[in-house]
PDB file of N, CA and C in Angstrom:
ATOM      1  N   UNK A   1     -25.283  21.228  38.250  1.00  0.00           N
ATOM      2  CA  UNK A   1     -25.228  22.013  37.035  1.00  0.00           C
ATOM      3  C   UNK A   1     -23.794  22.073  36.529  1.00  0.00           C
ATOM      4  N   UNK A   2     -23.452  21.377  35.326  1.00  0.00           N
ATOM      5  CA  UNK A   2     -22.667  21.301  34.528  1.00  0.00           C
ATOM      6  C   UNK A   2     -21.756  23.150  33.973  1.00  0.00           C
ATOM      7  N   UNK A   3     -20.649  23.669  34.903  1.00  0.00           N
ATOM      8  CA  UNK A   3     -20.427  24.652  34.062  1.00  0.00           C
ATOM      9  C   UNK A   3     -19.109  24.849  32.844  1.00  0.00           C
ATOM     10  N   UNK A   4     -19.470  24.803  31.768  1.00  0.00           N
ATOM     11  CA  UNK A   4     -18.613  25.285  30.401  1.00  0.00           C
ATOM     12  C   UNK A   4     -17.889  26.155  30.725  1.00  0.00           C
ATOM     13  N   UNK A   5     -16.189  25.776  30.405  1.00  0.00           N
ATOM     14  CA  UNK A   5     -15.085  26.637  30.697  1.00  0.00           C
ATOM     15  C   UNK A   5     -14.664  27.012  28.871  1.00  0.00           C
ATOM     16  N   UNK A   6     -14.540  28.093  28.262  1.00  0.00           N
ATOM     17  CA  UNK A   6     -14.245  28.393  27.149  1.00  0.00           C
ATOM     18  C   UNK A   6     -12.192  28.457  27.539  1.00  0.00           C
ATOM     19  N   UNK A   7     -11.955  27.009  26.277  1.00  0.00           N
ATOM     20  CA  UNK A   7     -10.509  27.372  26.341  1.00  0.00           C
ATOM     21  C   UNK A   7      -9.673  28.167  25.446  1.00  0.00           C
ATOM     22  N   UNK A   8      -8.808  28.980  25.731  1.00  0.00           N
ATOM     23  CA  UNK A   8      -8.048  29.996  24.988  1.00  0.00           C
ATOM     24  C   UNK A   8      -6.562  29.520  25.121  1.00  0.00           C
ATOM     25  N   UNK A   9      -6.003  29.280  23.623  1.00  0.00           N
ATOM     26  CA  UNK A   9      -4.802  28.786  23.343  1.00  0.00           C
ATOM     27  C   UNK A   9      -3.885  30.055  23.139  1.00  0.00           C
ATOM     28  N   UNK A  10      -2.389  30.208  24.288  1.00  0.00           N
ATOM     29  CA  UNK A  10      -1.971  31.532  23.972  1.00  0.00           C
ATOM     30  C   UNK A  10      -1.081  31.246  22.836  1.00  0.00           C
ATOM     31  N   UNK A  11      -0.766  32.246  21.962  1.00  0.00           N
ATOM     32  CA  UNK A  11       0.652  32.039  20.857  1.00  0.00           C
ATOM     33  C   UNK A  11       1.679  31.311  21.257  1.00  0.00           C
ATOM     34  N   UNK A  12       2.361  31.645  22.768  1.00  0.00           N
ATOM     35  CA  UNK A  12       3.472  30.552  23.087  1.00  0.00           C
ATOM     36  C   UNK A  12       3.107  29.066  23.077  1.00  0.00           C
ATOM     37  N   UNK A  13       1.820  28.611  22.977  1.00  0.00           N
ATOM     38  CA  UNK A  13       1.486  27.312  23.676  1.00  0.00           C
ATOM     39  C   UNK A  13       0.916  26.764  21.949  1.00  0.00           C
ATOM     40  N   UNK A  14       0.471  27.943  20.935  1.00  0.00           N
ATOM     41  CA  UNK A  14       0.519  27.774  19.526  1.00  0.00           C
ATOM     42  C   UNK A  14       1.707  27.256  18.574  1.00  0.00           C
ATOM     43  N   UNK A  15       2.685  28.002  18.736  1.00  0.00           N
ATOM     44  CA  UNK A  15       3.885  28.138  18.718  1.00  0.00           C
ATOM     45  C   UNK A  15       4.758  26.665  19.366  1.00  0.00           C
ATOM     46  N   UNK A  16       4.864  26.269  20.125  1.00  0.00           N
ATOM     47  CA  UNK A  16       4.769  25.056  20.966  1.00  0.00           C
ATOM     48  C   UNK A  16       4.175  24.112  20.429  1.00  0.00           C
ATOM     49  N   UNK A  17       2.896  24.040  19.940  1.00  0.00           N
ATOM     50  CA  UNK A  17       2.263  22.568  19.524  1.00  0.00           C
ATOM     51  C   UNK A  17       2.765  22.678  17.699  1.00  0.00           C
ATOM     52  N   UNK A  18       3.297  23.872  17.229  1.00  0.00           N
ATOM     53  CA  UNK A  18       3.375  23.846  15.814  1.00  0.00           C
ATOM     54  C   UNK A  18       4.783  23.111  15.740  1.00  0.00           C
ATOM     55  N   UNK A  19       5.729  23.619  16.512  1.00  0.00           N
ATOM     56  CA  UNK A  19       7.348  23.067  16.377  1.00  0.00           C
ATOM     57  C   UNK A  19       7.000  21.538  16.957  1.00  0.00           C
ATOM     58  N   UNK A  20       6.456  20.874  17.899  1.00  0.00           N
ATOM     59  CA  UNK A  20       6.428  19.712  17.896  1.00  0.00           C
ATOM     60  C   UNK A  20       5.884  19.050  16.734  1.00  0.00           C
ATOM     61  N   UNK A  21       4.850  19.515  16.410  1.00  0.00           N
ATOM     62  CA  UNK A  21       4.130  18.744  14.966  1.00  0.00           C
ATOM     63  C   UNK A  21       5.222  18.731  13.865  1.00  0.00           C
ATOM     64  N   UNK A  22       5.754  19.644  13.526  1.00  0.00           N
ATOM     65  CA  UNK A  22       6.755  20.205  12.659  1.00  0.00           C
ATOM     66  C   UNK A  22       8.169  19.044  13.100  1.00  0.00           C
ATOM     67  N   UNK A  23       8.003  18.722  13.526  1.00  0.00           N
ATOM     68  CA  UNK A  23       9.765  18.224  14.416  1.00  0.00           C
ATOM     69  C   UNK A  23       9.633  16.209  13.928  1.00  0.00           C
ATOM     70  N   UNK A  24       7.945  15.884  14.377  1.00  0.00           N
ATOM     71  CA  UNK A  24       7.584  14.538  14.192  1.00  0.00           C
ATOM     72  C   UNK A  24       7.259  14.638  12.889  1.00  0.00           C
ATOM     73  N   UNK A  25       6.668  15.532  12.000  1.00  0.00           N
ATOM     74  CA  UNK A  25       6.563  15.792  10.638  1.00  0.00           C
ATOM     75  C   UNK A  25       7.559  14.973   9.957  1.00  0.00           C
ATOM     76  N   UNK A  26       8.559  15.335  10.125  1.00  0.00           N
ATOM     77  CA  UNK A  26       9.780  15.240   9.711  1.00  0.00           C
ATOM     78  C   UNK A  26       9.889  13.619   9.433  1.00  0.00           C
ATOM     79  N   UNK A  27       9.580  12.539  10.229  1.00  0.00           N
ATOM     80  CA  UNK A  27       9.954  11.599  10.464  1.00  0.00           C
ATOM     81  C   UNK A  27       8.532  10.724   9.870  1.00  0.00           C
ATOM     82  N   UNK A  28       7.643  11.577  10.326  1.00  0.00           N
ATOM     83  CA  UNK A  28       5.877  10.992   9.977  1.00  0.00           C
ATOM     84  C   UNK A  28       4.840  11.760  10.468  1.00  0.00           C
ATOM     85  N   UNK A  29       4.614  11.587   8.908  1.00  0.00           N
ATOM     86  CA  UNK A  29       3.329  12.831   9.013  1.00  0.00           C
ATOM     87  C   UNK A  29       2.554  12.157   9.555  1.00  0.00           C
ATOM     88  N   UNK A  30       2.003  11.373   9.625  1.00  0.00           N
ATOM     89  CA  UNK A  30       0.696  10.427  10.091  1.00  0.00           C
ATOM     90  C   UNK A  30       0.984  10.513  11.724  1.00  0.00           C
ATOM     91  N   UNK A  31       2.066  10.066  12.160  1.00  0.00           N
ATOM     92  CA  UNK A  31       2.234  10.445  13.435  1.00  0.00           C
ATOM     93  C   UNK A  31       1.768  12.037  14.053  1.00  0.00           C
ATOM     94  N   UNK A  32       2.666  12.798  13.503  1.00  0.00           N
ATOM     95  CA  UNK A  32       2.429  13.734  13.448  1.00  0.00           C
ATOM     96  C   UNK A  32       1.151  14.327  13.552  1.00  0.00           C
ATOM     97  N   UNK A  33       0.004  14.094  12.580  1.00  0.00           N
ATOM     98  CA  UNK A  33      -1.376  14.117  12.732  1.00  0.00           C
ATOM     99  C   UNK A  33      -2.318  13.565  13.822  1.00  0.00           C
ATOM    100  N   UNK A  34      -1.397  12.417  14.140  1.00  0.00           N
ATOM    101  CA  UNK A  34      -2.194  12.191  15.263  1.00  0.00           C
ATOM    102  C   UNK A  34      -1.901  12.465  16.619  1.00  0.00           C
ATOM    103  N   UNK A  35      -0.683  13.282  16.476  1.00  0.00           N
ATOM    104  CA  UNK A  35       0.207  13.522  17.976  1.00  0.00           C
ATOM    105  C   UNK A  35      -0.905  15.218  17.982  1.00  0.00           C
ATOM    106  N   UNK A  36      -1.041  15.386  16.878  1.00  0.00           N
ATOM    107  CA  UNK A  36      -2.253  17.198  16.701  1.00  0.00           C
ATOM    108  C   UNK A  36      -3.663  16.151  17.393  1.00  0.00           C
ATOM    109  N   UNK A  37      -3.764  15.912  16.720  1.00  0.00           N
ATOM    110  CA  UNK A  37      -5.212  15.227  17.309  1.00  0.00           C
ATOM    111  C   UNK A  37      -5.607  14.990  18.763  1.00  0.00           C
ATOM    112  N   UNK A  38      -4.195  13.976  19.011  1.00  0.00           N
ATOM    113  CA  UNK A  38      -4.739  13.675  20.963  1.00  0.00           C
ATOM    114  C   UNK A  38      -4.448  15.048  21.364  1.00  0.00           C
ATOM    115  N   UNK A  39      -3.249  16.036  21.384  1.00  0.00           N
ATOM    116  CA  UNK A  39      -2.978  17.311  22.074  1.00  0.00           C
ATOM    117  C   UNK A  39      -4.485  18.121  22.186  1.00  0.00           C
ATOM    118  N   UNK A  40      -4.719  17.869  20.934  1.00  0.00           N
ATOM    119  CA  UNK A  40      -5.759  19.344  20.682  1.00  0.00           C
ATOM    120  C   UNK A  40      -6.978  18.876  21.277  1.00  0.00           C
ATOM    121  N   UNK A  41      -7.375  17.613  21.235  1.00  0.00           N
ATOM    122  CA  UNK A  41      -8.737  16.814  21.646  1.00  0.00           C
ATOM    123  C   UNK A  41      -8.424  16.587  23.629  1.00  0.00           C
ATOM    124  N   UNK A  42      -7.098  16.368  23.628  1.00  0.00           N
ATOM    125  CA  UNK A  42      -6.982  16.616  25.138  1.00  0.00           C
ATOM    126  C   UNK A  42      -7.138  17.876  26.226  1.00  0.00           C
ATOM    127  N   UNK A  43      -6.978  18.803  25.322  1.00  0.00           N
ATOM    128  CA  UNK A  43      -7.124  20.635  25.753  1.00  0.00           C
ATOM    129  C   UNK A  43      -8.456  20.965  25.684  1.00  0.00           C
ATOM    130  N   UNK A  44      -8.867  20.652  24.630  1.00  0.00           N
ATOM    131  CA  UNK A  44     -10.819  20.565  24.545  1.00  0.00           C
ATOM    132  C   UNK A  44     -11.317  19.996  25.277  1.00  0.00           C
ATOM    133  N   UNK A  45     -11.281  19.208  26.055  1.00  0.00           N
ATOM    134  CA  UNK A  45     -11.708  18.627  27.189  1.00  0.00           C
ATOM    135  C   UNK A  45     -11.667  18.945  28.793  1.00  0.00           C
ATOM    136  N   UNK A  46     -10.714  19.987  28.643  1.00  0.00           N
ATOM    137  CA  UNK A  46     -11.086  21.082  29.492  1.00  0.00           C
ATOM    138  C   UNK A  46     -12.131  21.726  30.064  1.00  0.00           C
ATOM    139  N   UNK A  47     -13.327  21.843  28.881  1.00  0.00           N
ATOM    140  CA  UNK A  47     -14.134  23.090  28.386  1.00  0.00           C
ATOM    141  C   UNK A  47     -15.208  22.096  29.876  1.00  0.00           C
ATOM    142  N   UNK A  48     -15.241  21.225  30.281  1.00  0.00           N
ATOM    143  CA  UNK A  48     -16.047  20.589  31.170  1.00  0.00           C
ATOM    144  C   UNK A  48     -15.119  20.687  32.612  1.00  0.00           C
ATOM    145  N   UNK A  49     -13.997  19.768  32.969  1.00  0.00           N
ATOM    146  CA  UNK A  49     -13.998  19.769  34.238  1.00  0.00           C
ATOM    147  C   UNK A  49     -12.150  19.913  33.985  1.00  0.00           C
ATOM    148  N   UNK A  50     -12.171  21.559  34.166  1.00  0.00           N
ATOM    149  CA  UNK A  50     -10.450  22.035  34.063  1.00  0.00           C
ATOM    150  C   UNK A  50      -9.703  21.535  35.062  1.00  0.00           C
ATOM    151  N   UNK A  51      -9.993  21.122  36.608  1.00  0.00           N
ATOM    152  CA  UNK A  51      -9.374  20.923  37.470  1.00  0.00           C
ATOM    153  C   UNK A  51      -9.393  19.874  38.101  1.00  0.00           C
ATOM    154  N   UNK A  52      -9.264  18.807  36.746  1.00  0.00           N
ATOM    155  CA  UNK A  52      -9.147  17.486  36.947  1.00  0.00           C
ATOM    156  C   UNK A  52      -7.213  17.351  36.746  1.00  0.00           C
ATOM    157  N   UNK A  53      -6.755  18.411  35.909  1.00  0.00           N
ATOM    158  CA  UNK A  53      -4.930  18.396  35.395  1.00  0.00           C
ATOM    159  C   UNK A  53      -4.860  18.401  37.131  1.00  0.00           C
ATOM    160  N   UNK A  54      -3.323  18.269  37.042  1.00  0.00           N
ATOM    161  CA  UNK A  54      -2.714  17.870  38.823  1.00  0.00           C
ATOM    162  C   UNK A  54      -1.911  19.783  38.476  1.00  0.00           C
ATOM    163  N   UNK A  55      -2.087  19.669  39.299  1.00  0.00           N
ATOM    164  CA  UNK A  55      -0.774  20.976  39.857  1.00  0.00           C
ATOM    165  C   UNK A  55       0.493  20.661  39.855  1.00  0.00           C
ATOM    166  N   UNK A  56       1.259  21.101  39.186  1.00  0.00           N
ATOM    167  CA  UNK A  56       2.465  21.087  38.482  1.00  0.00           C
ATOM    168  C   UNK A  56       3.664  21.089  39.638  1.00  0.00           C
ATOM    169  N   UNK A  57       3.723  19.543  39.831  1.00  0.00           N
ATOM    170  CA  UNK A  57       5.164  19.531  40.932  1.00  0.00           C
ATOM    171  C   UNK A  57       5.944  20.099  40.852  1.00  0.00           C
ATOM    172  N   UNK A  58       6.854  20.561  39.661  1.00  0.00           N
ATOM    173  CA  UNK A  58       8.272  21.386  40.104  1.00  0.00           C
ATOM    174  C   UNK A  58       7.927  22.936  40.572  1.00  0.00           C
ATOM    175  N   UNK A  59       6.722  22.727  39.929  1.00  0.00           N
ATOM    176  CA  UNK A  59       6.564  24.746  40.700  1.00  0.00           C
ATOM    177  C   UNK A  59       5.422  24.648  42.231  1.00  0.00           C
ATOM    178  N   UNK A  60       4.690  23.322  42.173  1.00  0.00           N
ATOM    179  CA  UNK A  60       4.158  23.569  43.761  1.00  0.00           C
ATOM    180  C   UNK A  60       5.544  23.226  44.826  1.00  0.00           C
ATOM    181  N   UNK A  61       6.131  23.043  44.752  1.00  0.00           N
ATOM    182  CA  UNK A  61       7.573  22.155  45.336  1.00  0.00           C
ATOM    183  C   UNK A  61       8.224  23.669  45.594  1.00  0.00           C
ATOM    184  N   UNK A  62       7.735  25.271  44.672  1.00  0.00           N
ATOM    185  CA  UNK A  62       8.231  26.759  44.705  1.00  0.00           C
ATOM    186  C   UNK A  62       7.219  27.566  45.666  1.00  0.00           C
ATOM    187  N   UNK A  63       5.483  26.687  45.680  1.00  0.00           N
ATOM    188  CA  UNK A  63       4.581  27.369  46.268  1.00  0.00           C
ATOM    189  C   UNK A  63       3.877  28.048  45.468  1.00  0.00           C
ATOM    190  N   UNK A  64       4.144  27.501  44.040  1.00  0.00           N
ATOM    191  CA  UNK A  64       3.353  28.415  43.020  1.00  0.00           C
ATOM    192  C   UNK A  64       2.162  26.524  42.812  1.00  0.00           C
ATOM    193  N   UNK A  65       0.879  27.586  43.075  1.00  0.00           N
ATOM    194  CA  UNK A  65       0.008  26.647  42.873  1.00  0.00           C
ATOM    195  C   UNK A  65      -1.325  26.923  41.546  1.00  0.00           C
ATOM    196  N   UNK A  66      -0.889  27.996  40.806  1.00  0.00           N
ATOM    197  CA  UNK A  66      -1.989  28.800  39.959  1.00  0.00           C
ATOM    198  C   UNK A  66      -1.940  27.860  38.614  1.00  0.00           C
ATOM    199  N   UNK A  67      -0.939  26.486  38.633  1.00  0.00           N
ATOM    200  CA  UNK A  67      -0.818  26.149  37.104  1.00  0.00           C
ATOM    201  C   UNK A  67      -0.686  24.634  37.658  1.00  0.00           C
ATOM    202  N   UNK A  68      -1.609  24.233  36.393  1.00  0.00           N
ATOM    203  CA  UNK A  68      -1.862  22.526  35.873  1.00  0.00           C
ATOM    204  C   UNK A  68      -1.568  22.325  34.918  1.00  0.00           C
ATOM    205  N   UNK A  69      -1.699  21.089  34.865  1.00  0.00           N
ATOM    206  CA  UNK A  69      -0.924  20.055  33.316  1.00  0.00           C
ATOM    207  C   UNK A  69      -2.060  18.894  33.237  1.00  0.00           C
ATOM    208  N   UNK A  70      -1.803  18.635  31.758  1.00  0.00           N
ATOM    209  CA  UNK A  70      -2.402  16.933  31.718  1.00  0.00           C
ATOM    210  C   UNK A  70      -0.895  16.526  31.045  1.00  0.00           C
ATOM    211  N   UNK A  71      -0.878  15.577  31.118  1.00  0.00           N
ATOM    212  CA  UNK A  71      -0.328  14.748  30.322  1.00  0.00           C
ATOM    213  C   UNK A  71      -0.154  13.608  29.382  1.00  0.00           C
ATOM    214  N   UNK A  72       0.137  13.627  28.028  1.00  0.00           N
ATOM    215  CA  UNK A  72      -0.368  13.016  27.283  1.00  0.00           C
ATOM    216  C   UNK A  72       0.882  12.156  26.772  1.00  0.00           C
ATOM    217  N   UNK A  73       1.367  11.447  27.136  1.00  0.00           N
ATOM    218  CA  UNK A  73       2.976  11.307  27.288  1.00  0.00           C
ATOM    219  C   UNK A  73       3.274  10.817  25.515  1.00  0.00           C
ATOM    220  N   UNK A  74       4.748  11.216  25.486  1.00  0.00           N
ATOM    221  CA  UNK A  74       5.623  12.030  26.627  1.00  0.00           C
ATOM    222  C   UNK A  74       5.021  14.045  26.597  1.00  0.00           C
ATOM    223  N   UNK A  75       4.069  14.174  26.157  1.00  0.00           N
ATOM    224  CA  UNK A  75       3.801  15.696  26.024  1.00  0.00           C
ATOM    225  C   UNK A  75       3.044  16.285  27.370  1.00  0.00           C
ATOM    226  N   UNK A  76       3.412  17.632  27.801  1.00  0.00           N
ATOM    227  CA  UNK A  76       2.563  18.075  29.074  1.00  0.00           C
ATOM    228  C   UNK A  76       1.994  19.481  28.459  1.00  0.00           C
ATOM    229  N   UNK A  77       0.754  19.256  29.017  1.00  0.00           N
ATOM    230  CA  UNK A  77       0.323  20.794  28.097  1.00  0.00           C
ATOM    231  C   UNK A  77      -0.105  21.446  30.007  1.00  0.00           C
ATOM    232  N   UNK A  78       0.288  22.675  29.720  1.00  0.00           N
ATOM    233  CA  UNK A  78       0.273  23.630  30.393  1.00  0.00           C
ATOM    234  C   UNK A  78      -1.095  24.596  30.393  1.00  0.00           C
ATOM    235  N   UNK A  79      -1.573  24.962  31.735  1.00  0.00           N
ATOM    236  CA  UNK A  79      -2.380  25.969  31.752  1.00  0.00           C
ATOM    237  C   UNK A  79      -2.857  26.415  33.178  1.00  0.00           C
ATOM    238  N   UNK A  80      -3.514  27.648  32.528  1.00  0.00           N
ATOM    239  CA  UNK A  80      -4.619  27.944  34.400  1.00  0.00           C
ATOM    240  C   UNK A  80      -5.837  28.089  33.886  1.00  0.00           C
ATOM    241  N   UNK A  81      -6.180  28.255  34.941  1.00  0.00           N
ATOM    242  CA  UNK A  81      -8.232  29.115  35.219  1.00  0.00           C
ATOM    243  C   UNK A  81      -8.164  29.871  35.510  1.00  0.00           C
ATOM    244  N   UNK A  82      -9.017  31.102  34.737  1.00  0.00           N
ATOM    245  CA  UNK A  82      -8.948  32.055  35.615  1.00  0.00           C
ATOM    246  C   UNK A  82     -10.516  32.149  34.597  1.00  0.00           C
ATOM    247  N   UNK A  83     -11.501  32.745  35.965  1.00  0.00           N
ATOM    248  CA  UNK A  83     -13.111  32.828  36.022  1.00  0.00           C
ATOM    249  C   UNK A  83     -13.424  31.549  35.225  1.00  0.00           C
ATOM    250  N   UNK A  84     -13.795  31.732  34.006  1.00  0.00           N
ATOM    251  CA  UNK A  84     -14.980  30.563  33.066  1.00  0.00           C
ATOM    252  C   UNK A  84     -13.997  30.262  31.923  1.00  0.00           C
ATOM    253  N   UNK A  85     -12.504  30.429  31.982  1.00  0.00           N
ATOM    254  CA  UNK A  85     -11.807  30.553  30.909  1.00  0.00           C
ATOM    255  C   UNK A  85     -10.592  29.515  31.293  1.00  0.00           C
ATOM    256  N   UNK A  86      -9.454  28.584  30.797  1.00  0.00           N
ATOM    257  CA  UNK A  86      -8.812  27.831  30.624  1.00  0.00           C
ATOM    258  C   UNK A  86      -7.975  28.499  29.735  1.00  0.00           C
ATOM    259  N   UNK A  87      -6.558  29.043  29.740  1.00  0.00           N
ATOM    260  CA  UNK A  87      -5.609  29.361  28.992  1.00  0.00           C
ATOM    261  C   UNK A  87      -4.673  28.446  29.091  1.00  0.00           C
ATOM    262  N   UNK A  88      -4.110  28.092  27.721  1.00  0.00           N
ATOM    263  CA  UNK A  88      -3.420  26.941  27.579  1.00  0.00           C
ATOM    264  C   UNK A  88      -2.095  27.845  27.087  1.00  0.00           C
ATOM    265  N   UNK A  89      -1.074  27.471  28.209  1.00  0.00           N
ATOM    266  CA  UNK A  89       0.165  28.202  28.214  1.00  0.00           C
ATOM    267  C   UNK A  89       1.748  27.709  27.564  1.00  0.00           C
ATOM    268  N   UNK A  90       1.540  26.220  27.687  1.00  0.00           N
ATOM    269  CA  UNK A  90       2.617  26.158  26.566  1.00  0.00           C
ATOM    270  C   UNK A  90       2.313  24.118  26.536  1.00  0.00           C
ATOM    271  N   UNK A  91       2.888  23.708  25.846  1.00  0.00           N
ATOM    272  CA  UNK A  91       2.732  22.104  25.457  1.00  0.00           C
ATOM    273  C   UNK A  91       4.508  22.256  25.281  1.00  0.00           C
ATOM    274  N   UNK A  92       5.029  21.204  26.106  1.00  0.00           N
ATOM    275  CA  UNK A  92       6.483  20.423  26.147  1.00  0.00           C
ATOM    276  C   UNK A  92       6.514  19.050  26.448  1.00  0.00           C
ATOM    277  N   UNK A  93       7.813  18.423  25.907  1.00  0.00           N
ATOM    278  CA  UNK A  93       7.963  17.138  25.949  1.00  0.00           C
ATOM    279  C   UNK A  93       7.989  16.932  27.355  1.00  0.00           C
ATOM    280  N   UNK A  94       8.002  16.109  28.104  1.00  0.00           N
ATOM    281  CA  UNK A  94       7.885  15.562  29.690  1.00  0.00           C
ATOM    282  C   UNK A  94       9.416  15.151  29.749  1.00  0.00           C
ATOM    283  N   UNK A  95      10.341  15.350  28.815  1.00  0.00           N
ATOM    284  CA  UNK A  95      11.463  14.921  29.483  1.00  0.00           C
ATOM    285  C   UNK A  95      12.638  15.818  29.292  1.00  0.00           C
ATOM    286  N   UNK A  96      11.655  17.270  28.745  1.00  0.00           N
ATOM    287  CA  UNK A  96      12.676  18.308  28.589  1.00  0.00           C
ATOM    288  C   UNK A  96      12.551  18.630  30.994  1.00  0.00           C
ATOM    289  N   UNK A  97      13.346  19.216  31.047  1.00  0.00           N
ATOM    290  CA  UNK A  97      13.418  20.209  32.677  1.00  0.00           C
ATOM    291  C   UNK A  97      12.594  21.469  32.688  1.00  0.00           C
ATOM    292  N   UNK A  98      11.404  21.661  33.102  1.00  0.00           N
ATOM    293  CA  UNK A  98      10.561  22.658  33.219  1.00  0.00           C
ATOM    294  C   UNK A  98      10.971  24.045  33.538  1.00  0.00           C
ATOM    295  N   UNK A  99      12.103  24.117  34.528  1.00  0.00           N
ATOM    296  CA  UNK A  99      12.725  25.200  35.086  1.00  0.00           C
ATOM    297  C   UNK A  99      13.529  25.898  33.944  1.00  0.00           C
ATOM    298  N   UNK A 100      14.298  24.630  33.175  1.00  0.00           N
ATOM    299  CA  UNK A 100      15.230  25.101  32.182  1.00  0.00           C
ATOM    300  C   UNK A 100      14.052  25.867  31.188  1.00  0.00           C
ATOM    301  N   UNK A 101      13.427  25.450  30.823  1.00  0.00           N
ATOM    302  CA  UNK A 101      11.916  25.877  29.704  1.00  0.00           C
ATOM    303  C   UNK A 101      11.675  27.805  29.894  1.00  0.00           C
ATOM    304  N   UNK A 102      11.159  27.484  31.384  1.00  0.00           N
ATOM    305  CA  UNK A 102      10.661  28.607  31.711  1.00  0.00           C
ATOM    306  C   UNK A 102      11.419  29.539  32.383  1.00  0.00           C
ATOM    307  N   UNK A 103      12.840  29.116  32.474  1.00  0.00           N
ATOM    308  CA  UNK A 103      14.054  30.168  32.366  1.00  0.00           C
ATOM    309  C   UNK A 103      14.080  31.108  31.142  1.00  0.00           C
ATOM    310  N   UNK A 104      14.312  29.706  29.784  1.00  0.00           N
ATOM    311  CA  UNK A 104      14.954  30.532  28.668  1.00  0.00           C
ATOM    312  C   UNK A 104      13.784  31.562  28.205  1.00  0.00           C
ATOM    313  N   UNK A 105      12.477  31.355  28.591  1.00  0.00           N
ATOM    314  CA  UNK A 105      11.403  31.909  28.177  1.00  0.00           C
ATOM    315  C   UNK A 105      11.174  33.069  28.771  1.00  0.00           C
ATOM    316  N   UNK A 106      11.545  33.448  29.858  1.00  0.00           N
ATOM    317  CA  UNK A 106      11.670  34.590  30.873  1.00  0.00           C
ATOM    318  C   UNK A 106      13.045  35.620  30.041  1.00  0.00           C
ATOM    319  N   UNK A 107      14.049  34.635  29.760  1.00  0.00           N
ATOM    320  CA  UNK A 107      15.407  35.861  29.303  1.00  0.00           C
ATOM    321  C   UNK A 107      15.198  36.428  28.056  1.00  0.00           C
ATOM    322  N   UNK A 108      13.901  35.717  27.201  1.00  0.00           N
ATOM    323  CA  UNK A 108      13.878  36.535  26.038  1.00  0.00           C
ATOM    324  C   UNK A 108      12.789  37.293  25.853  1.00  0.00           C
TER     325      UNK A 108
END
């Protein structure tokens, strides 16, 4: 039996996919449109089998094992499970430093 995970996109991870779109905008919209497309069509695909993303090396490497990624390169979208639900916690480039990310995001 097939179970449906409903995914929930938080504002930081909104916020996150808008400044990237916004950033390739700049250069090409068409890109741009389609860099929205795979992100958003890759997160929806969740809603079937969430814990297919890997567990996020720089933080299992801390012992934090509650958060996965896919990756859609160069973009990593972020999230957990928790019960029947998939929260999608932030989308970054794969070649920004994760620690640095979720430093500056903690001091403000």
């Amino acid at each position: 039996m097939n179970t449906t995970y409903k995914v929930h996109w938080t504002s930081v991870a909104e916020d996150d996919l808008k400044n990237i779109i916004l950033y390739i905008a700049g250069d090409s919209p068409t890109n741009a449109r389609t860099t929205f497309e795979k992100i958003k069509e890759k997160a929806s695909s969740l809603t079937q089998f969430p814990e297919r993303g890997r567990t996020i090396p720089e933080l299992q490497d801390q012992g934090i094992f509650l958060y996965r990624e896919l990756i859609i390169a160069p973009w990593r979208i972020i999230y957990r499970i928790s019960d029947k639900k998939v929260y999608i916690l932030s989308v970054f480039d794969s070649r920004q430093n994760i620690e640095d990310i979720l430093l500056k995001r903690l001091i403000k």
